[in-house]
N, C-alpha and C. Protein backbone atom coordinates (compact mmCIF):
# COMPACT_ATOMS: atom_id res chain seq x y z
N UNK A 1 0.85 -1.18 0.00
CA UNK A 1 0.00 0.00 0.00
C UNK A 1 0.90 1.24 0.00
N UNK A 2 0.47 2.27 -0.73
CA UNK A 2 1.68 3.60 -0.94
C UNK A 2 0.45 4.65 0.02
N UNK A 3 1.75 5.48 0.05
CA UNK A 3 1.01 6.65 1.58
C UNK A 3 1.51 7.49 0.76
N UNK A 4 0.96 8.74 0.93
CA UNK A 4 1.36 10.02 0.31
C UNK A 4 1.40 10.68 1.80
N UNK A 5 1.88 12.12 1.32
CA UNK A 5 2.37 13.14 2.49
C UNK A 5 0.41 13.65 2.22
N UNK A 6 -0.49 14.14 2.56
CA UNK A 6 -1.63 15.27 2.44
C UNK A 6 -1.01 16.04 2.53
N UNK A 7 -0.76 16.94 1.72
CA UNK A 7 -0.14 18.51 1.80
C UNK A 7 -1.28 20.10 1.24
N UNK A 8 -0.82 21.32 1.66
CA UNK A 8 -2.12 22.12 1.85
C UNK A 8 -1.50 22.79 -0.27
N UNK A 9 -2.35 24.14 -0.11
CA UNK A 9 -2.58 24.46 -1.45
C UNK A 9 -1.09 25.04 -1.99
N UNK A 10 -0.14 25.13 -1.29
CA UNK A 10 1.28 25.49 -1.64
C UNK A 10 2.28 24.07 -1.62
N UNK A 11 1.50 23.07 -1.09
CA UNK A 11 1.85 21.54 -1.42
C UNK A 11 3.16 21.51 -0.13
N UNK A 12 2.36 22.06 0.34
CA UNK A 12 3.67 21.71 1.81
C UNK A 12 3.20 20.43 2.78
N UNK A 13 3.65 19.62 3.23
CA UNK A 13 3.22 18.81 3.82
C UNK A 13 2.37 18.87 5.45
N UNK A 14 0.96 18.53 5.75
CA UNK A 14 0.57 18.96 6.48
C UNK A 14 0.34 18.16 7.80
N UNK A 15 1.23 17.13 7.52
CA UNK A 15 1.59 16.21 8.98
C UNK A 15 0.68 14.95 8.47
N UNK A 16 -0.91 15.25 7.79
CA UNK A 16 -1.88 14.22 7.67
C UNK A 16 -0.87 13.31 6.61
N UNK A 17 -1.23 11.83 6.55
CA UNK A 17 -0.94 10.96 5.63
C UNK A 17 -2.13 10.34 4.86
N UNK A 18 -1.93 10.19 3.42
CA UNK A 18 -3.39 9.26 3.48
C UNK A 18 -2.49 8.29 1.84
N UNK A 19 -3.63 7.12 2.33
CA UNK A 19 -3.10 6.29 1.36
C UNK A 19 -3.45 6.35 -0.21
N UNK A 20 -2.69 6.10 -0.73
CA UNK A 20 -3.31 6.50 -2.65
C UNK A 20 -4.39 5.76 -2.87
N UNK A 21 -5.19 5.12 -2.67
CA UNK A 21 -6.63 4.23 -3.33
C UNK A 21 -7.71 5.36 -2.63
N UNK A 22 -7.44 5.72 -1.08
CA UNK A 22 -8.30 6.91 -1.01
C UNK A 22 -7.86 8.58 -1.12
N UNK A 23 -6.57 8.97 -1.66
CA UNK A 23 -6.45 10.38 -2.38
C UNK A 23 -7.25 10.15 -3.31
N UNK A 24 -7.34 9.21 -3.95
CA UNK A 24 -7.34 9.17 -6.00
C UNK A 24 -9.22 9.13 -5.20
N UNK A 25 -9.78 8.58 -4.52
CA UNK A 25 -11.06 8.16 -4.57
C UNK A 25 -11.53 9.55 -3.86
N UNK A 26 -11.09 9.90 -2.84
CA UNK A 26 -11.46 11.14 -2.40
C UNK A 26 -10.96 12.91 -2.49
N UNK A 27 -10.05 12.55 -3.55
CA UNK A 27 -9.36 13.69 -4.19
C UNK A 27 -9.27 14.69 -3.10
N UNK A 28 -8.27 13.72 -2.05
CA UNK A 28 -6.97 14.35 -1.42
C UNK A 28 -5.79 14.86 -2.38
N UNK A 29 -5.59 16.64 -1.68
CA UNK A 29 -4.51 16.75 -2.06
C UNK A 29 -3.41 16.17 -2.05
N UNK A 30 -1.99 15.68 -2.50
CA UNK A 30 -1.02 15.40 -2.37
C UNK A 30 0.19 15.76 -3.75
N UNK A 31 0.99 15.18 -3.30
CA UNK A 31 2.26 15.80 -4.68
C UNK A 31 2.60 15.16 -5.63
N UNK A 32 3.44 15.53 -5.97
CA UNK A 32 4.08 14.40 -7.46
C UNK A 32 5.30 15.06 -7.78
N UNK A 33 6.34 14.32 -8.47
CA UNK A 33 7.39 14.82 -9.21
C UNK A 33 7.37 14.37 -11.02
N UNK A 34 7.75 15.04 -11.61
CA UNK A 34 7.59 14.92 -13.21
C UNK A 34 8.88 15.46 -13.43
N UNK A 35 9.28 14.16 -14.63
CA UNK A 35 10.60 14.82 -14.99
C UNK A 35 10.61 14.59 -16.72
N UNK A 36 11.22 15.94 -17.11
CA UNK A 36 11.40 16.16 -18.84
C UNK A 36 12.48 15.38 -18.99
N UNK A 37 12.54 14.66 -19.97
CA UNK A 37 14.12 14.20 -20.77
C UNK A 37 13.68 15.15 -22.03
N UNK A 38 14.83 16.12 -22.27
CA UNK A 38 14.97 16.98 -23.74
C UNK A 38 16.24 16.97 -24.18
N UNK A 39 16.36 17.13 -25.39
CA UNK A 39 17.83 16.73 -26.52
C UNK A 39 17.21 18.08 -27.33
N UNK A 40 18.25 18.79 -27.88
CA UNK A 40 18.13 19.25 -29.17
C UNK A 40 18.57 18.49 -30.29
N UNK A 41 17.38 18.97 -31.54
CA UNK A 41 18.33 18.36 -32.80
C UNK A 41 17.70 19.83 -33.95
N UNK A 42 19.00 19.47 -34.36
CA UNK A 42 18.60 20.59 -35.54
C UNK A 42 17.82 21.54 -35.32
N UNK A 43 18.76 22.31 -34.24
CA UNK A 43 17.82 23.44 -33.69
C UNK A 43 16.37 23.24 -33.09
N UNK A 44 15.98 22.45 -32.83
CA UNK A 44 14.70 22.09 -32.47
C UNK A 44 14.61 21.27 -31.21
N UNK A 45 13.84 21.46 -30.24
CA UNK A 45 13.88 20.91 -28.64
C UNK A 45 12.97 19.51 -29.27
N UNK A 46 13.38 18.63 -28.72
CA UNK A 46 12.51 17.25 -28.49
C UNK A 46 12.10 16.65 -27.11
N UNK A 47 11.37 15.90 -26.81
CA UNK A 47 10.93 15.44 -25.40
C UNK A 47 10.93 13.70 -25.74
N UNK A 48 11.13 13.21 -24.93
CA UNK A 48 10.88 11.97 -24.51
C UNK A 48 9.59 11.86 -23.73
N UNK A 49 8.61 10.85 -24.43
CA UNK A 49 7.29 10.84 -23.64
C UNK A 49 7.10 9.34 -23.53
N UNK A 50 6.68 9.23 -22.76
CA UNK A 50 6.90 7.42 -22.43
C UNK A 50 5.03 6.67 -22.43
N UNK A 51 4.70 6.17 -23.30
CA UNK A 51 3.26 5.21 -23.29
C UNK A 51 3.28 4.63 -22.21
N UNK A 52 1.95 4.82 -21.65
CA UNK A 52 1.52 4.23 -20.38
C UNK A 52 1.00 2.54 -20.30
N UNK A 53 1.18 2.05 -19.20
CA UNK A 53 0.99 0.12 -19.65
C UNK A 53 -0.55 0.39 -19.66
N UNK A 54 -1.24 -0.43 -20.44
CA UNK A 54 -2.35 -0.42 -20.24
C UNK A 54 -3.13 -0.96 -19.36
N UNK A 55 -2.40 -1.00 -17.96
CA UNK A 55 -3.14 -1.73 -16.62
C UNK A 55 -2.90 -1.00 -16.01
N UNK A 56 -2.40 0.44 -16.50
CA UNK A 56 -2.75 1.57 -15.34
C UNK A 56 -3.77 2.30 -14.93
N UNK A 57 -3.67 2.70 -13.70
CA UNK A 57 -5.10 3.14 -13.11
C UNK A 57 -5.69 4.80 -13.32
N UNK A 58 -4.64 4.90 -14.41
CA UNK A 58 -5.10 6.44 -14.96
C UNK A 58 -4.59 6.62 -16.08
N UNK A 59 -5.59 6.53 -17.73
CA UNK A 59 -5.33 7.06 -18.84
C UNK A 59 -3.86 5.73 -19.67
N UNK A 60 -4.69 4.61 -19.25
CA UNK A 60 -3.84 3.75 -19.50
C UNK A 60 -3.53 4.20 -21.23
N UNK A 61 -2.78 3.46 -21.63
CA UNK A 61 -2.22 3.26 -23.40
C UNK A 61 -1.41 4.97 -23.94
N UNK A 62 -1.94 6.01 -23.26
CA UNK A 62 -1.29 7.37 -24.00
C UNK A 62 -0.11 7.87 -22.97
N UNK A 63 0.83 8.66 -24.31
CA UNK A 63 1.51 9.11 -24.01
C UNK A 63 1.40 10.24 -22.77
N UNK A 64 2.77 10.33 -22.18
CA UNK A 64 2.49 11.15 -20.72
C UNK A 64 3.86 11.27 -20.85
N UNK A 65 4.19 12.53 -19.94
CA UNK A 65 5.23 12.67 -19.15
C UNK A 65 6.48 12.18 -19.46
N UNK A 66 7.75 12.29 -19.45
CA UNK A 66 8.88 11.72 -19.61
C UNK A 66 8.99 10.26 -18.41
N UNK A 67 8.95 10.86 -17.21
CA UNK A 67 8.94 9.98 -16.16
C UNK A 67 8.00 10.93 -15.14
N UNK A 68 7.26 10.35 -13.87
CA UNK A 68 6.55 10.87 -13.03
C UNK A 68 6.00 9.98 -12.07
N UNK A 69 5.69 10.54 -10.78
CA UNK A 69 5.20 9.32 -10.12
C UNK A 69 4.75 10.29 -8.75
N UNK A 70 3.83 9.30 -7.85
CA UNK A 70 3.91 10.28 -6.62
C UNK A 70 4.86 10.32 -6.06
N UNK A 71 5.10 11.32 -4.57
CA UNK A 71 6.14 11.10 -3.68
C UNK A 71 5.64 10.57 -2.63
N UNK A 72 6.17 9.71 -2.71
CA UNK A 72 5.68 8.58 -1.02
C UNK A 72 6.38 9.77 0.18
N UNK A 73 4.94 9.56 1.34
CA UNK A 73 5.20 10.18 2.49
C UNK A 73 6.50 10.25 3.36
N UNK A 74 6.95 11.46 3.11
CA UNK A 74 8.14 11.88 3.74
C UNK A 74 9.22 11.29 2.89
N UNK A 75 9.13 11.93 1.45
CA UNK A 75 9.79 12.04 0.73
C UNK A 75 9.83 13.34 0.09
N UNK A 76 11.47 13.73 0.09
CA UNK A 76 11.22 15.03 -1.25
C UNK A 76 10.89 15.21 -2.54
N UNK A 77 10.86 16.26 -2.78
CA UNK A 77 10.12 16.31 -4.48
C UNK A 77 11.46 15.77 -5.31
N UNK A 78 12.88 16.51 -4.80
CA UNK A 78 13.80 15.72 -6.02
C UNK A 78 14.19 14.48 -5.29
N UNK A 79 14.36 13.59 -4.77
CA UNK A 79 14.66 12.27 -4.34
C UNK A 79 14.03 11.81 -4.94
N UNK A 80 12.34 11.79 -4.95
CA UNK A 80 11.13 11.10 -5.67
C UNK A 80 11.58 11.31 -7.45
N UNK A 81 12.09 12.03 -7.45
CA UNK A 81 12.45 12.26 -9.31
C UNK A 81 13.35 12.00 -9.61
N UNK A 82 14.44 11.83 -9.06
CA UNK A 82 15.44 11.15 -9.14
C UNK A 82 15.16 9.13 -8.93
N UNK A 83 14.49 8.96 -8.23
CA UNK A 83 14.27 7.24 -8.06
C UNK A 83 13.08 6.88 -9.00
N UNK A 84 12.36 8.05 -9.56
CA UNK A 84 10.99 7.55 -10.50
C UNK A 84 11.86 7.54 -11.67
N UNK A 85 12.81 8.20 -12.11
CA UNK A 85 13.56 8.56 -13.55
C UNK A 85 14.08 6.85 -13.80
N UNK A 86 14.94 6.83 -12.01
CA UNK A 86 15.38 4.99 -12.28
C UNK A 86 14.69 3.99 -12.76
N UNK A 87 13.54 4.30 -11.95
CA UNK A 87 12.57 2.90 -11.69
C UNK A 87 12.06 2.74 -13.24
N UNK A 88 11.33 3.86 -13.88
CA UNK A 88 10.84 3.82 -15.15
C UNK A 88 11.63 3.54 -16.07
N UNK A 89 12.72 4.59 -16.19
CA UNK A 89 13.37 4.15 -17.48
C UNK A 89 14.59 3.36 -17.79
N UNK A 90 15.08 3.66 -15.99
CA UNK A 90 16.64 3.06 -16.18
C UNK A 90 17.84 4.06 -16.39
N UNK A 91 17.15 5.78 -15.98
CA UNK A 91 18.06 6.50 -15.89
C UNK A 91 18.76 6.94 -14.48
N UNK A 92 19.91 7.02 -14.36
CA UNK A 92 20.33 6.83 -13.30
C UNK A 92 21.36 8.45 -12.77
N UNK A 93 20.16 9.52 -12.81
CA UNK A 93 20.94 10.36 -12.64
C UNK A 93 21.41 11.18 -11.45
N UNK A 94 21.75 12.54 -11.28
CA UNK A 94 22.58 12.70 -10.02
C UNK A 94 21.81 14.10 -9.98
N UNK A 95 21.42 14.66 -8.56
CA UNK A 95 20.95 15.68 -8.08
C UNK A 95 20.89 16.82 -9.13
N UNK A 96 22.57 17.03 -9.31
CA UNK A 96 22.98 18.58 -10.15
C UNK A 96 22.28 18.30 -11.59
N UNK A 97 22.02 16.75 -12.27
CA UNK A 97 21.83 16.81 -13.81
C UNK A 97 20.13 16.90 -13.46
N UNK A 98 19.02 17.16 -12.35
CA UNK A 98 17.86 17.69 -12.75
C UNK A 98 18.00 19.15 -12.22
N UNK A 99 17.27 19.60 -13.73
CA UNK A 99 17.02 21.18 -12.85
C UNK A 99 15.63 21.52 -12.71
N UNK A 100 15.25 22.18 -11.63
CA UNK A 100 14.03 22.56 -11.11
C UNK A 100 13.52 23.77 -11.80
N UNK A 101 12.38 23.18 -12.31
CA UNK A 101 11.84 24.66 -13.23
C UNK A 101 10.11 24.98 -12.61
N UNK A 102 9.65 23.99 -11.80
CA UNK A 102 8.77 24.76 -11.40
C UNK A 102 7.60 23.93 -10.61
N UNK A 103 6.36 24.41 -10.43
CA UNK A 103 5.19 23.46 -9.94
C UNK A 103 4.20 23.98 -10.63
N UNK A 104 2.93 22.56 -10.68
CA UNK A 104 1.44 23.19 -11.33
C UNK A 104 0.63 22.30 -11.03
N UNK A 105 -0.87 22.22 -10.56
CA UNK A 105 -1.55 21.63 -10.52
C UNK A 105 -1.96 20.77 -11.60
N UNK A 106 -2.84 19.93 -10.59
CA UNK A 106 -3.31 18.62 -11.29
C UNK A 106 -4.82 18.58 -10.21
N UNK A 107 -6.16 18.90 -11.49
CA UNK A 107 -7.11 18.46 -10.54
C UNK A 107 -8.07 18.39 -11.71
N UNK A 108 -8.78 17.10 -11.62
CA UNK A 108 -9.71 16.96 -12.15
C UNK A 108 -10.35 15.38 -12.04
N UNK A 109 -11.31 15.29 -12.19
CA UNK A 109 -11.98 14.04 -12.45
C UNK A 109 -12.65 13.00 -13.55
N UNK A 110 -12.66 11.76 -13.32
CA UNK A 110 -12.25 10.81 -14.50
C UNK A 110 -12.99 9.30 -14.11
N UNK A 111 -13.34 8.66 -15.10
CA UNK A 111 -13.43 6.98 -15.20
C UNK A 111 -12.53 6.72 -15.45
N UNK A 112 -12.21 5.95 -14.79
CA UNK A 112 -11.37 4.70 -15.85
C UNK A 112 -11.62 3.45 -15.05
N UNK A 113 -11.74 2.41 -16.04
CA UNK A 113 -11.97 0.70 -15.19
C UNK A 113 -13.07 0.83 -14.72
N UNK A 114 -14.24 1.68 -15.25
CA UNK A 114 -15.11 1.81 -14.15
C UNK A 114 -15.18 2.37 -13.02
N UNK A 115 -14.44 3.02 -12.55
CA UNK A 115 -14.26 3.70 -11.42
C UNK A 115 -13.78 4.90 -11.53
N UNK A 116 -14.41 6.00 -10.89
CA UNK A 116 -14.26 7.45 -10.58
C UNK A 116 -12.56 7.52 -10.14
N UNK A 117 -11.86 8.41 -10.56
CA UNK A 117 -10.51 8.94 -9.93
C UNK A 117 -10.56 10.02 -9.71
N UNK A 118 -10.20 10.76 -8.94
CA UNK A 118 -10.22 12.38 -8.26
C UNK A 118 -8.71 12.41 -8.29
N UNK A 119 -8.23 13.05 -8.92
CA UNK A 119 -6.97 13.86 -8.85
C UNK A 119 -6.75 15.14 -8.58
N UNK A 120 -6.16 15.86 -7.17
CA UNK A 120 -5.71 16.63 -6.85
C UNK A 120 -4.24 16.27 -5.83
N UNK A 121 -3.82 17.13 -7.30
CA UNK A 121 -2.21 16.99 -6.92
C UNK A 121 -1.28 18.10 -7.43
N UNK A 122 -0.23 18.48 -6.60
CA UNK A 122 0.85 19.36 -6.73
C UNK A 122 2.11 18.92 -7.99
N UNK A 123 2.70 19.14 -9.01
CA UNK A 123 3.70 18.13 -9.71
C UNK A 123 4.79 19.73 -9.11
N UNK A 124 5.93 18.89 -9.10
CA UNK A 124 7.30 19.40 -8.94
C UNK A 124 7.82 19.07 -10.42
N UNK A 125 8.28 20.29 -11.06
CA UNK A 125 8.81 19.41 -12.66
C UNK A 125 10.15 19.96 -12.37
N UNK A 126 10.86 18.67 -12.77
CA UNK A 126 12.50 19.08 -13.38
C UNK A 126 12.33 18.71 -14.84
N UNK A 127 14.02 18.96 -15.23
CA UNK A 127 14.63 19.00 -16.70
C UNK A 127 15.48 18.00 -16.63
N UNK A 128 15.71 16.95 -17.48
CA UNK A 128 17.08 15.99 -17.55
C UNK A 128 17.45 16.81 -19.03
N UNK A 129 18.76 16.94 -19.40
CA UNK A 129 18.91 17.53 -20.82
C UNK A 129 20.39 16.04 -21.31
N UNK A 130 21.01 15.71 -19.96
CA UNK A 130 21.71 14.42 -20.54
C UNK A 130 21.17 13.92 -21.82
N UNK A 131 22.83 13.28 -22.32
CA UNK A 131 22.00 12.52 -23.79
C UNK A 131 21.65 10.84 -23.87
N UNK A 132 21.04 10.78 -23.67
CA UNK A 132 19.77 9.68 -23.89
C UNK A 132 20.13 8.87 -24.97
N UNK A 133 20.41 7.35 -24.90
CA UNK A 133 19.99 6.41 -25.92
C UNK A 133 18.58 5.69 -25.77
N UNK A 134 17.56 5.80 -26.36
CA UNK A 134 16.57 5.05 -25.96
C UNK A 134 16.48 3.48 -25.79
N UNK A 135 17.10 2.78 -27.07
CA UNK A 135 17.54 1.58 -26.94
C UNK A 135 17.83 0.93 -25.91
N UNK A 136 19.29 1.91 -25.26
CA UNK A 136 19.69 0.98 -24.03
C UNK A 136 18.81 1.93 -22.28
N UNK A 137 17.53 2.10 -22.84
CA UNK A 137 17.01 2.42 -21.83
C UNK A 137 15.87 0.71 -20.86
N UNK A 138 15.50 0.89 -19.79
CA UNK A 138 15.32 -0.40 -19.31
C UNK A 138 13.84 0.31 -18.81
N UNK A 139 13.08 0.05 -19.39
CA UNK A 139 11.76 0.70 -19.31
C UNK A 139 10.88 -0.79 -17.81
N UNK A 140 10.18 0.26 -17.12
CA UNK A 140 9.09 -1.00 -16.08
C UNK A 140 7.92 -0.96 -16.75
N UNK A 141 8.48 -2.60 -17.10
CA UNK A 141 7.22 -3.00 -17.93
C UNK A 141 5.72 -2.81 -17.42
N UNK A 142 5.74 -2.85 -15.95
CA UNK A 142 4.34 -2.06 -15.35
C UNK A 142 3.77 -0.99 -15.32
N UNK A 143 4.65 -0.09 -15.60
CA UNK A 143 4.16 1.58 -15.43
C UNK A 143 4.44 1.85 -17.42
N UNK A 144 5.51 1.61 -18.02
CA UNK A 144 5.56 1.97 -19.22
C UNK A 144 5.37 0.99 -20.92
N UNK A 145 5.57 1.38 -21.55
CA UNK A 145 5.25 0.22 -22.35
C UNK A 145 6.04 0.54 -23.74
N UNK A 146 6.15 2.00 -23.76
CA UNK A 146 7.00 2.17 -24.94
C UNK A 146 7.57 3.49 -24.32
N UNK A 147 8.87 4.10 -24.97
CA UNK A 147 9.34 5.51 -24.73
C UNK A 147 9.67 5.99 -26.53
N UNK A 148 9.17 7.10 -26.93
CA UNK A 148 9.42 7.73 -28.16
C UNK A 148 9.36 9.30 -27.74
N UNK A 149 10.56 9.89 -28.78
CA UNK A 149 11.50 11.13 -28.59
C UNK A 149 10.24 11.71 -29.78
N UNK A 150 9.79 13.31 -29.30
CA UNK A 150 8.40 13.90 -29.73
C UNK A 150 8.85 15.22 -30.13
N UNK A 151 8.88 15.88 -31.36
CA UNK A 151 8.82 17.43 -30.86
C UNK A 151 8.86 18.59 -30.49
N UNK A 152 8.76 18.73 -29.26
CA UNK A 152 8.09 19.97 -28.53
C UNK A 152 7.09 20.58 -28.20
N UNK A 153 7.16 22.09 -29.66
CA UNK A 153 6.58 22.41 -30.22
C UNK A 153 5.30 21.99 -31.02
N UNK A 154 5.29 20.93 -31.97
CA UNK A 154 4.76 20.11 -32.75
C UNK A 154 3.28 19.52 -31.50
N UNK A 155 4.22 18.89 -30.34
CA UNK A 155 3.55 17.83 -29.47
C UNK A 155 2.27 19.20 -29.00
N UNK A 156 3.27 20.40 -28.59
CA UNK A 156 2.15 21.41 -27.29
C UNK A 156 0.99 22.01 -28.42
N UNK A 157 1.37 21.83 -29.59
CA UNK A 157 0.05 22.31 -30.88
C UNK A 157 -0.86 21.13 -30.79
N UNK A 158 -0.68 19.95 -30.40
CA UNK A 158 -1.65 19.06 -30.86
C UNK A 158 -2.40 18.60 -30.09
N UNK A 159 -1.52 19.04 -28.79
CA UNK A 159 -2.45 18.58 -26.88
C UNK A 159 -3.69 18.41 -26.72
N UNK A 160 -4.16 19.92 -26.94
CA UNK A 160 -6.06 20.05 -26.94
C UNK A 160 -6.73 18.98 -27.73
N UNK A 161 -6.17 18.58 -29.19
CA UNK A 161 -7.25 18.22 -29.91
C UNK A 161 -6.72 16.80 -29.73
N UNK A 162 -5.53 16.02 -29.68
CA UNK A 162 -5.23 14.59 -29.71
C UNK A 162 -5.16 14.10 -28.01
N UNK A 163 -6.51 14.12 -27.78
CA UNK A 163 -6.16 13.69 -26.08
C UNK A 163 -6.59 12.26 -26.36
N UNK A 164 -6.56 11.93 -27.62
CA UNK A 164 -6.68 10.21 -27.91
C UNK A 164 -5.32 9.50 -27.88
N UNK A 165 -4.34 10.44 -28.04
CA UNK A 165 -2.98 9.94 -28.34
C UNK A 165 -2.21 10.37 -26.87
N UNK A 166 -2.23 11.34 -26.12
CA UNK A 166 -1.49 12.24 -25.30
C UNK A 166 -2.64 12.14 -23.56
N UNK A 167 -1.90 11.95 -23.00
CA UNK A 167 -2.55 12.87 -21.53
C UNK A 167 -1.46 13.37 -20.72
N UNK A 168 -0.76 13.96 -21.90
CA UNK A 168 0.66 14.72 -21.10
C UNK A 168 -0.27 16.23 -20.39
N UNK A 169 -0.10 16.40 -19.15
CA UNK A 169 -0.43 17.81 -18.48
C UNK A 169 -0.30 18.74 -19.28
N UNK A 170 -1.58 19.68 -19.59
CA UNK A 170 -0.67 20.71 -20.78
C UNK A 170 0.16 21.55 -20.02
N UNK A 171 -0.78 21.59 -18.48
CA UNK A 171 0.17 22.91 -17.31
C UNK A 171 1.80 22.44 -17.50
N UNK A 172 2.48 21.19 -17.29
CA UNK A 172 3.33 20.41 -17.15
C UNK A 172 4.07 20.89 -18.38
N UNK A 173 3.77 20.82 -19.35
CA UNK A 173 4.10 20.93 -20.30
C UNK A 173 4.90 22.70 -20.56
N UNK A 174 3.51 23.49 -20.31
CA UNK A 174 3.84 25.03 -20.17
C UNK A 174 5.38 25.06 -19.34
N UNK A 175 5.68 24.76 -17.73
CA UNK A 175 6.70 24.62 -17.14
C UNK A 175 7.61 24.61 -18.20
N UNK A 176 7.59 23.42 -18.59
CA UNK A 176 8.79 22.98 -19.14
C UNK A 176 9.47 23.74 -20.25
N UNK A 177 8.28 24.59 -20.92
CA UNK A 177 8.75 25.28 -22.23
C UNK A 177 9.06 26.65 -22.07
N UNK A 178 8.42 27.09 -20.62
CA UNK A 178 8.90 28.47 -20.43
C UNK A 178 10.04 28.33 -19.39
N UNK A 179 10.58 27.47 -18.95
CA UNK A 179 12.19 26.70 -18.57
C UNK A 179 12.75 26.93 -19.33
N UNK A 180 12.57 26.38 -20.52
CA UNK A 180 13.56 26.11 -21.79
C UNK A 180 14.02 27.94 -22.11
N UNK A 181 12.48 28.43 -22.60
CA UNK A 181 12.16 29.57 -23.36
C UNK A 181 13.48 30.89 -22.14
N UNK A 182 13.60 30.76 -20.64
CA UNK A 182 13.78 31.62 -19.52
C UNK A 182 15.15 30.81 -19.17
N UNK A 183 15.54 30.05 -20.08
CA UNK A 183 16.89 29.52 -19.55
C UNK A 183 18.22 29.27 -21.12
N UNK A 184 17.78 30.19 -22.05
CA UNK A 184 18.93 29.86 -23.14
C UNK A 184 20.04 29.17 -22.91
N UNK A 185 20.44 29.75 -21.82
CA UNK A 185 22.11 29.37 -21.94
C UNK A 185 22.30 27.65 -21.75
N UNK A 186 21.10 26.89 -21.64
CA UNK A 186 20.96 25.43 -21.24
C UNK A 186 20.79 25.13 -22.19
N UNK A 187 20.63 25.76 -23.80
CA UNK A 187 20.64 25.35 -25.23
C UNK A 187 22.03 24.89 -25.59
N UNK A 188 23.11 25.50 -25.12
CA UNK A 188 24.40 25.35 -25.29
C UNK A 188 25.36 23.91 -24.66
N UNK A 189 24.24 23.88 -23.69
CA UNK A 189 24.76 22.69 -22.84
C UNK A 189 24.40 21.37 -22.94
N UNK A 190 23.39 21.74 -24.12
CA UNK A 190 22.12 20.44 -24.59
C UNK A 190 22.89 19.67 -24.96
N UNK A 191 22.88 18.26 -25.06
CA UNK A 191 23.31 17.37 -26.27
C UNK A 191 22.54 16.75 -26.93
N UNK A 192 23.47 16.38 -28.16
CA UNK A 192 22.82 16.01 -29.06
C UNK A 192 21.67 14.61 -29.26
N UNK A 193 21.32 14.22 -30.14
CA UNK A 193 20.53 13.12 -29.87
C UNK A 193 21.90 11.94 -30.32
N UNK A 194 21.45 10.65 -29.26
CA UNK A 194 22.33 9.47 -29.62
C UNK A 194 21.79 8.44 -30.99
């Protein structure tokens, strides 16, 4: 059973704990960490978005997020993004290679499986800009099912209308591009695609 921290509307932790089958059912607040993998190529930003297994309990089969997950109670936002980056893809990175670009809600409500989900949640987003082979990435076959390099640009034009293909956060998304857009000098430091 996973416990989240209950945290208030600035996502600070408020001592309460509650377990994820009743956040998601009673749309308790709690947090999350989300993390971008981006490469430039040919002048152009790309994302890594990873397909969801289809036995997940939210928006199974579409693309989402690079990596993301909650933060189990009395955990930080980058520890939790740093061990979700592992667990999912098999990236194994170090404090200084995420950078923190921001937070945004997550609230709304949903079927899936037949059952109501209430999501209210805080995301912490970082940046991975390391260069990435996808190949020798080691994806959990439970949470992911495929990882494909997207975009940007291209992906944040098509959000609204392909939510058959995507349930990437568009808020999540915004972060990440006004990061990019408020941080040039991390264009220089990009690498290339493998």
């Amino acid at each position: 059973m996973e416990y989240f921290d209950v945290c208030d509307e600035k996502g600070n932790p408020t001592g309460g704990i509650v377990a994820r089958d009743v956040a998601h059912r009673e749309g308790i607040r709690h947090r999350t960490a989300h993390v971008w993998v981006v490469r430039r190529v040919d002048g152009r930003w790309q994302v890594l978005l990873q397909k969801r297994s289809e036995n997940k309990d939210s928006f199974p089969g579409k693309y989402d997020t690079s990596s993301a997950g909650h933060i189990p109670a009395g955990e930080a936002p980058l520890e939790s993004a740093l061990r979700e980056l592992a667990e999912e893809l098999g990236i194994r990175a170090t404090p200084a290679q995420l950078h923190f670009a921001g937070t945004f809600d997550i609230r709304f409500e949903k079927e899936f499986h037949g059952r109501l989900f209430r999501d209210n949640e805080l995301a912490h987003v970082y940046v991975y800009m390391e260069p990435v082979d996808i190949g020798a990435l080691t994806l959990q076959a439970e949470e992911v099912s495929q990882v494909d390099w997207f975009d940007l640009e291209k992906t944040w034009a098509e959000l609204p209308e392909r939510r058959d293909i995507y349930c990437v956060p568009t808020p999540g998304m915004a972060v990440l591009r006004n990061y990019l857009m408020e941080n040039p000098q991390r264009d220089s430091l990009s690498p290339q695609a493998l």
